[in-house]
Protein backbone atom coordinates (compact mmCIF):
# COMPACT_ATOMS: atom_id res chain seq x y z
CA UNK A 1 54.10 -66.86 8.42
CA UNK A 2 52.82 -69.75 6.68
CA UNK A 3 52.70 -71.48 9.87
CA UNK A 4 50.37 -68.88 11.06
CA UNK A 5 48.28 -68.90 8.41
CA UNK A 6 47.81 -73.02 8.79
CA UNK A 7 46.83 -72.44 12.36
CA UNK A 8 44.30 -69.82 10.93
CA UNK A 9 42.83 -71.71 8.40
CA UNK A 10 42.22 -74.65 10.54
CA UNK A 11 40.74 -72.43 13.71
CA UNK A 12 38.10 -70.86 10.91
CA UNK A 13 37.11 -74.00 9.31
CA UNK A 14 36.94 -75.82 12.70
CA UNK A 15 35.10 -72.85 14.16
CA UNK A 16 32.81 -73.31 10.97
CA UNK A 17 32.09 -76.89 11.14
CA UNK A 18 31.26 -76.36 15.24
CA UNK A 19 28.79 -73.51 14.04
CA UNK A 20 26.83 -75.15 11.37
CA UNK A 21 26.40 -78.95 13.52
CA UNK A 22 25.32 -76.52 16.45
CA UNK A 23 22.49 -74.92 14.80
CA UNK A 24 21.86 -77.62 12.45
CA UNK A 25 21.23 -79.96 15.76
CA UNK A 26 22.64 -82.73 13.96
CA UNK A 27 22.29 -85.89 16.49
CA UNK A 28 19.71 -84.70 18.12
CA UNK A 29 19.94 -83.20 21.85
CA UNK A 30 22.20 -85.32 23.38
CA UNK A 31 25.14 -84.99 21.38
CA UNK A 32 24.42 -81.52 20.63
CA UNK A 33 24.84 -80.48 24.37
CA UNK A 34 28.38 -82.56 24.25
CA UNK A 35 29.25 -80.82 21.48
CA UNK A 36 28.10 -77.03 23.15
CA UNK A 37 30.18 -77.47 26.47
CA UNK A 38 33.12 -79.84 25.42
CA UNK A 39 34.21 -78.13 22.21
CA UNK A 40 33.59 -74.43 23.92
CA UNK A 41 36.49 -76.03 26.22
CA UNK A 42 38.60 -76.83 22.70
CA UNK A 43 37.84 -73.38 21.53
CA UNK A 44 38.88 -71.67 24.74
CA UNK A 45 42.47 -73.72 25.41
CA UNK A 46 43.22 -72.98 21.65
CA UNK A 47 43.29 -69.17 22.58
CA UNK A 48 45.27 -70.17 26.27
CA UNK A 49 47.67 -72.11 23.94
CA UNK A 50 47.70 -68.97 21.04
CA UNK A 51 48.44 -66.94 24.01
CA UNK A 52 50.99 -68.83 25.95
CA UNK A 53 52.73 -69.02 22.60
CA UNK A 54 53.08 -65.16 22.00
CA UNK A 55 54.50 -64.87 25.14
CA UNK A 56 57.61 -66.69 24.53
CA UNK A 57 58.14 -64.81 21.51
CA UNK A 58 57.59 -61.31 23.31
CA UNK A 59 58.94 -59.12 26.08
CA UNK A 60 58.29 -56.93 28.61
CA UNK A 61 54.86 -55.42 28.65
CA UNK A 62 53.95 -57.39 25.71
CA UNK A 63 54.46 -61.04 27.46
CA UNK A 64 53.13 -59.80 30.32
CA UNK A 65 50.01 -59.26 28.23
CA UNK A 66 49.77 -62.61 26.55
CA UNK A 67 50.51 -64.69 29.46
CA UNK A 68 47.75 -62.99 31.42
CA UNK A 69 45.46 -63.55 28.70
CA UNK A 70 46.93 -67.16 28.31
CA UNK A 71 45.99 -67.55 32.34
CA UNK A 72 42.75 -65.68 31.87
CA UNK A 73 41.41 -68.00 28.80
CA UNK A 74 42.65 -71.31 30.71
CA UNK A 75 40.19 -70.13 33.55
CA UNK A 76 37.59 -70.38 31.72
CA UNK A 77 38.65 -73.65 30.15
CA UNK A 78 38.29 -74.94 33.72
CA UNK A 79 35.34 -73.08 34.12
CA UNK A 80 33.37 -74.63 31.28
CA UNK A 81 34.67 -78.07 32.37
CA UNK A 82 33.27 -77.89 35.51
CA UNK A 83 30.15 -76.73 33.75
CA UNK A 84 30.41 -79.42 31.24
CA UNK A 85 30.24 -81.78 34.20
CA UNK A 86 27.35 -80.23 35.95
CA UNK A 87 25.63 -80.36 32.67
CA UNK A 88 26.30 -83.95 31.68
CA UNK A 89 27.26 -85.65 34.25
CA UNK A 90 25.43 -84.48 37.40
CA UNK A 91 22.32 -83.22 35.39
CA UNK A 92 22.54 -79.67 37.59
CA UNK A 93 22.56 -75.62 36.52
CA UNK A 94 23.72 -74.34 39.94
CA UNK A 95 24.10 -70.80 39.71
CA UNK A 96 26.16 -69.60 40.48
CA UNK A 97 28.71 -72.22 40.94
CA UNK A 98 32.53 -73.18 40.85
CA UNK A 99 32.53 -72.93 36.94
CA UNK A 100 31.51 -69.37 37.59
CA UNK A 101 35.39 -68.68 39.18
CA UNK A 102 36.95 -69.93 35.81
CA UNK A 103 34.80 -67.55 34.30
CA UNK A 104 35.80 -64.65 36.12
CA UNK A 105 39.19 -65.72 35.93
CA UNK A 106 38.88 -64.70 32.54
CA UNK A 107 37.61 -61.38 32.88
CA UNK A 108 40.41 -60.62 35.03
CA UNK A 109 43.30 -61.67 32.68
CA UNK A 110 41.42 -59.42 29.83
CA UNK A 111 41.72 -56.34 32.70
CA UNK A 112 45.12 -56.96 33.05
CA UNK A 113 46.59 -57.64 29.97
CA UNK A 114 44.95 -54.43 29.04
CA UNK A 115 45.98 -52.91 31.74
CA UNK A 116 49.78 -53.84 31.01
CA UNK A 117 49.35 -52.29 27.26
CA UNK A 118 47.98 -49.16 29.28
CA UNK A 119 50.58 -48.47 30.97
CA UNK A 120 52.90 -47.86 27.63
CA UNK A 121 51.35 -44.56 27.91
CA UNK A 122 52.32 -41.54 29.71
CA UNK A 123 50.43 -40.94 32.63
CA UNK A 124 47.71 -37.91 31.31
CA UNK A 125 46.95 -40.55 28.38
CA UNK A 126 46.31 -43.18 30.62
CA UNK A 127 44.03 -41.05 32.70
CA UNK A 128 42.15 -40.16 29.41
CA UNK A 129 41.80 -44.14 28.28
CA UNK A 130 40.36 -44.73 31.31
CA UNK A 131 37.69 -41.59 31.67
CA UNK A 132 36.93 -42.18 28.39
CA UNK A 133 36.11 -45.88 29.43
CA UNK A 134 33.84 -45.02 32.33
CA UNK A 135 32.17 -42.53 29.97
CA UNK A 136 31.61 -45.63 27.03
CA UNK A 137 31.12 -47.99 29.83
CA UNK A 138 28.38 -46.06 31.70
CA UNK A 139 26.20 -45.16 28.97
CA UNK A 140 26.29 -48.87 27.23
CA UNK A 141 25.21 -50.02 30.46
CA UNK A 142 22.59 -47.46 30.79
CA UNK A 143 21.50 -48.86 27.07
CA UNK A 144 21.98 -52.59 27.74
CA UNK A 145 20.22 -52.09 30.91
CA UNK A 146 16.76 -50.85 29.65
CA UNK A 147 16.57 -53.40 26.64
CA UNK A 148 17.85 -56.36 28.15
CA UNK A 149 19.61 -56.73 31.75
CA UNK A 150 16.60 -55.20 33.81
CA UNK A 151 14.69 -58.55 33.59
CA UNK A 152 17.64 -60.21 34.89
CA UNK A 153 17.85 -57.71 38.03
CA UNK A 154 13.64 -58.55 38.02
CA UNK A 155 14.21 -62.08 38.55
CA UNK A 156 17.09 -62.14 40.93
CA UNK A 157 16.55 -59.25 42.74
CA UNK A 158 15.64 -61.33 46.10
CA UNK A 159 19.22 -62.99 45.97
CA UNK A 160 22.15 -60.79 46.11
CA UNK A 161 24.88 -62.99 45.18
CA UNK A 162 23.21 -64.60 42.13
CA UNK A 163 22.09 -60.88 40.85
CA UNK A 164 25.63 -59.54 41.16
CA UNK A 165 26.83 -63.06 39.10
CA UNK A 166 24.87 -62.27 36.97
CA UNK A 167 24.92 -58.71 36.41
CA UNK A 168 28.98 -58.74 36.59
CA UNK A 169 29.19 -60.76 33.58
CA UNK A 170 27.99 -57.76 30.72
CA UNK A 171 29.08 -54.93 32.55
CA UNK A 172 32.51 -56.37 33.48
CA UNK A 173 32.80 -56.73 29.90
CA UNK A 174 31.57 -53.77 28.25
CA UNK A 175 34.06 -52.05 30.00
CA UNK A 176 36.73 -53.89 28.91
CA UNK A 177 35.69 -54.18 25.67
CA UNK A 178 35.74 -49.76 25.84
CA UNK A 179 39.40 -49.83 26.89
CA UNK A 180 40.58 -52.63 24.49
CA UNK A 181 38.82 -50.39 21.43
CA UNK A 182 40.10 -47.15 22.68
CA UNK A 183 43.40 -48.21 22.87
CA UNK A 184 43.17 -50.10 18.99
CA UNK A 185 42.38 -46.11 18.11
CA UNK A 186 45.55 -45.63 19.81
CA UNK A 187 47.35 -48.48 18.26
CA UNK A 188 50.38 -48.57 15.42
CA UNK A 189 48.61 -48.74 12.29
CA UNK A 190 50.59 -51.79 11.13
CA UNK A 191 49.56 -53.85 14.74
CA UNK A 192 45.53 -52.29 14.38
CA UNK A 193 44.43 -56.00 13.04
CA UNK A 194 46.01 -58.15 15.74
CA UNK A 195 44.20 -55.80 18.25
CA UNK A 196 41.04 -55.45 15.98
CA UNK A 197 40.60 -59.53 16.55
CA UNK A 198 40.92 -59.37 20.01
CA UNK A 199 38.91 -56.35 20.24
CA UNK A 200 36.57 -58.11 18.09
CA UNK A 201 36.91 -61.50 20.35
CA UNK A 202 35.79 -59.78 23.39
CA UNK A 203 32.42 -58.05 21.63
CA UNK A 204 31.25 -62.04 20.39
CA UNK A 205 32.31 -63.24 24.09
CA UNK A 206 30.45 -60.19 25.85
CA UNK A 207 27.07 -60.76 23.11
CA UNK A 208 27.14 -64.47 24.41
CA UNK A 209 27.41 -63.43 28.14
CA UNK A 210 24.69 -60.99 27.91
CA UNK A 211 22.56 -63.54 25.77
CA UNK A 212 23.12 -65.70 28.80
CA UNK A 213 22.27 -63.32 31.38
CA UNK A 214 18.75 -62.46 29.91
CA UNK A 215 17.82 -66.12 28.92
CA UNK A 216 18.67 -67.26 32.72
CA UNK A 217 16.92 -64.65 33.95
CA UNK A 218 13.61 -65.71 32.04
CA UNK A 219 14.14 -69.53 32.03
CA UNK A 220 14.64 -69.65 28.25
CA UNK A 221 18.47 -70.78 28.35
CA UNK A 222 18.04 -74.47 28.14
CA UNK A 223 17.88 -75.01 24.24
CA UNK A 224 19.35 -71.75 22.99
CA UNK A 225 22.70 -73.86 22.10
CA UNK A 226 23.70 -70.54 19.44
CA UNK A 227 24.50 -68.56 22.60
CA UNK A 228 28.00 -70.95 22.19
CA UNK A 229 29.01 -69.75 18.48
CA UNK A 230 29.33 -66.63 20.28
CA UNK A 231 31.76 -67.54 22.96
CA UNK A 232 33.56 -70.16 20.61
CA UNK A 233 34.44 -67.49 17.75
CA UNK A 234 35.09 -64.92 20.52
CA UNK A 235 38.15 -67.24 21.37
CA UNK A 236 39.03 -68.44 17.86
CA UNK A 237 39.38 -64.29 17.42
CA UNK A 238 41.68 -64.30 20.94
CA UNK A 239 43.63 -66.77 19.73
CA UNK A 240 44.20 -65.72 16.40
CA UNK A 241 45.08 -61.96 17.69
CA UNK A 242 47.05 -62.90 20.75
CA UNK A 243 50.24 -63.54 18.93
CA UNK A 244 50.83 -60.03 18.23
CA UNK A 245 49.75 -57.48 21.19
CA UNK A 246 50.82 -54.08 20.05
CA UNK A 247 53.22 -51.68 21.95
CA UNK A 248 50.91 -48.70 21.86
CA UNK A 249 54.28 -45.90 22.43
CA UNK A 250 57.64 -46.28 21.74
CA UNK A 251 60.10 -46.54 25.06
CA UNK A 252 62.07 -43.95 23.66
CA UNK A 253 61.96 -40.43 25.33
CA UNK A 254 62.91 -38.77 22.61
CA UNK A 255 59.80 -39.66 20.51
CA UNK A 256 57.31 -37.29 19.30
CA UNK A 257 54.18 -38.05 21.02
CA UNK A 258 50.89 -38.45 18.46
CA UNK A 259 48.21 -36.27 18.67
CA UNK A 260 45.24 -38.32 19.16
CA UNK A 261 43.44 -38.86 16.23
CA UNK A 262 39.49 -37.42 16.32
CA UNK A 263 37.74 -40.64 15.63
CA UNK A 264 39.18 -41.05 19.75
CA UNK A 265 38.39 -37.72 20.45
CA UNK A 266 34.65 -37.76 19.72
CA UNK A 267 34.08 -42.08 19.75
CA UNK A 268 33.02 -41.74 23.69
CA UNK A 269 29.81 -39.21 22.84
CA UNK A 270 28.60 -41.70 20.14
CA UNK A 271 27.57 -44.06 22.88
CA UNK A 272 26.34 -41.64 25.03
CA UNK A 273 23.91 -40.06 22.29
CA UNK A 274 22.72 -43.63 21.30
CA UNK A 275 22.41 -44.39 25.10
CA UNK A 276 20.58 -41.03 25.48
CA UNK A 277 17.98 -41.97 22.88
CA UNK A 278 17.34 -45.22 24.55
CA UNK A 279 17.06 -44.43 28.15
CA UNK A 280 15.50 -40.95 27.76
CA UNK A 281 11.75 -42.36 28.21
CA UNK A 282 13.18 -44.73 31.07
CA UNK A 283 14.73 -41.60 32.77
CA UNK A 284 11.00 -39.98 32.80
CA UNK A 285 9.35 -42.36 34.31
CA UNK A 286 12.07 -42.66 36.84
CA UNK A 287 13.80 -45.51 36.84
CA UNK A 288 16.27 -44.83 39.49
CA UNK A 289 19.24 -47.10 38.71
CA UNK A 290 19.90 -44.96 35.33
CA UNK A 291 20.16 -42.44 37.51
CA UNK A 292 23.07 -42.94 38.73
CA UNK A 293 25.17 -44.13 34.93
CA UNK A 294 23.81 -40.84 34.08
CA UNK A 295 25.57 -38.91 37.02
CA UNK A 296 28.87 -40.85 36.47
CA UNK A 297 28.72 -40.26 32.96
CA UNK A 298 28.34 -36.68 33.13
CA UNK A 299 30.92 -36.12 35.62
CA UNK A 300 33.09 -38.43 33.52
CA UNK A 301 33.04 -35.76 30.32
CA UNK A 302 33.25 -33.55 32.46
CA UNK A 303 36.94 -34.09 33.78
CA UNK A 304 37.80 -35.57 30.78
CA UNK A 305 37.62 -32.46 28.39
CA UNK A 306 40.01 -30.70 31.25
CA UNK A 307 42.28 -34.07 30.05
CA UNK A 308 41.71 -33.09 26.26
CA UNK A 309 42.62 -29.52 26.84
CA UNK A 310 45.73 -30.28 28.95
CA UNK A 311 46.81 -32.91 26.70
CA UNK A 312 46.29 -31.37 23.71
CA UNK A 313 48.18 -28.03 25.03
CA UNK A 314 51.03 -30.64 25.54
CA UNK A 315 51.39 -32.02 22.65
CA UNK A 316 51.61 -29.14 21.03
CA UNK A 317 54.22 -27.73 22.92
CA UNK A 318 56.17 -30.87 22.53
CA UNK A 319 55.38 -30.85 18.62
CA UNK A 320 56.77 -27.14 18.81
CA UNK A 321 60.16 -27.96 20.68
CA UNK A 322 61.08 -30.42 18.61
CA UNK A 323 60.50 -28.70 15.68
CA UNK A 324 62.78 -25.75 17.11
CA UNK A 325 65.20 -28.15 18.05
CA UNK A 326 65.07 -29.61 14.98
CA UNK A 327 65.50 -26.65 12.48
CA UNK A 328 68.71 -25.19 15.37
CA UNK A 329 70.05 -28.78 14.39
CA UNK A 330 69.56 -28.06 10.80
CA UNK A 331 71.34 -24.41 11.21
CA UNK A 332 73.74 -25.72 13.30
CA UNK A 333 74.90 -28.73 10.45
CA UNK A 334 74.38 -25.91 7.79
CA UNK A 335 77.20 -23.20 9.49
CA UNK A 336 79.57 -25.95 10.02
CA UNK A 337 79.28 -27.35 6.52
CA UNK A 338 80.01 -23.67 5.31
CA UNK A 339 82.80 -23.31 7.68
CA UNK A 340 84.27 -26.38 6.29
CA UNK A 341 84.21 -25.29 2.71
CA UNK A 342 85.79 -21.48 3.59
């Protein structure tokens, strides 16, 4: 423990001291754009290194987890080195480019460490995670579309690969960031803060990407150096909640299953109602891409309140059997205790 809270202490004053020479712009330009790509390279093999550390002292699902996310974060270590290089060295912002395959390297160790925690579940929960994901998913998009990601399908629109780059980036990660916060709802109460960082870690990370998207898109990305704060404390936050990845349900089949609690039951139509608000006026004047996050979403609810009812009906029923079980057990110990004393 005290070791942990050393390596702590020294990520947040480290990630402190990065954030206040950044947007102080101490040294002027030059050193300011060595300090934005090298030490977002730091900041991203400290979380590889958190992660690669958790998984020797885990098992099963739970290493799994933290060496994907230890594989994932390394990616983009590479990635922002090669950037770093384009940057500095070769004076370049090719996009997309090779950095961009570190970077997605990332966002698919995030799917599947998540994915690994997933499957912990029974089946019928999984099913539920992931509706309620598409539901959460589709109607931030629909919101993050009409405020800032349609100028970035504006500019780009003429070259397919570098609008689905770009594009892939903030949706790609507001889905994950829906899964990894439905299943913190889920989550022991004593292993909620581990997750809560790296829940928290992926919002700064997916702010920064979206940041980056829009500013790209409208040429305004060359001296907007606080777009890195985001992605540095986004990995300080991995790194700091990697060590402990909770086991969301007990292996044992003889253990009560939890009936969901109702901030998980009802979190999914918060977005939606926000995202309705937003895109309402867009929807009127037909813009056709909402269109079709409005059909998914709908659909989505849909089949998921079938999941709810089924689910529900089970756990109930399982609730109810062992509670017989458990008072014929009680009976049972309660007749042979009187036998033995006549």
């Amino acid at each position: 423990m005290p070791h942990l809270r050393g390596v702590t202490a020294g990520a947040v004053v480290i990630g402190v001291g990065y954030t206040v020479w950044l947007l102080g712009g101490w040294g002027g330009q030059t050193v300011i754009r060595v300090l934005d790509d090298v030490g977002l390279v730091g900041f991203a093999l400290f979380a590889s290194l958190r992660a690669a550390h958790a998984a020797r002292l885990t098992h099963g699902r739970e290493r799994a987890a933290c060496l994907s996310i230890a594989i994932g974060t390394a990616g983009w270590a590479v990635g922002e080195a090669l950037w770093s290089y384009y940057d500095l060295v070769a004076n370049q912002s090719p996009f997309p480019s090779w950095a961009d395959a570190g970077y997605v390297t990332f966002l698919v160790g995030v799917a599947l460490c998540l994915g690994f925690l997933l499957t912990a579940y029974p089946p019928a929960t999984q099913l539920r995670v992931l509706l309620d994901g598409v539901i959460v998913g589709a109607a931030l998009f629909a919101a993050v579309w009409v405020t800032l990601l349609e100028p970035v399908y504006a500019a780009r629109s003429s070259d397919l690969l570098s609008l689905t780059v770009s594009l892939a980036y903030p949706v790609v990660d507001i889905a994950l960031i829906t899964v990894a916060m439905l299943l913190l709802l889920r989550a022991p109460a004593e292993k909620r803060f581990k997750l809560a960082m790296f829940t928290g870690g992926l919002v700064l990370i997916a702010a920064s990407d979206t940041a980056f998207a829009y500013l790209t898109a409208v040429d305004g990305f060359y001296d907007s150096h606080f777009i890195a704060v985001g992605w540095a404390w986004g990995f300080v936050c991995i790194g700091l909640g990697a060590p402990c990845m909770p086991r969301p349900q007990p292996d044992d089949p003889h253990a009560v299953a939890q009936v969901p609690s109702r901030t998980s039951v009802w979190l999914p139509y918060v977005p939606v109602l926000a995202s309705a608000a937003v895109c309402t006026p867009v929807l009127i004047s037909g813009l056709g891409t909402l269109y079709v996050a409005a059909l998914v979403t709908v659909g989505a609810v849909m089949i998921r309140q079938f999941l709810v009812i089924g689910e529900n009906r089970r756990l109930l029923v399982d609730a109810a059997d062992h509670a017989l079980r458990d008072s014929l057990t009680g009976l049972a110990n309660r007749t042979l205790f009187q036998d033995r004393l006549a």
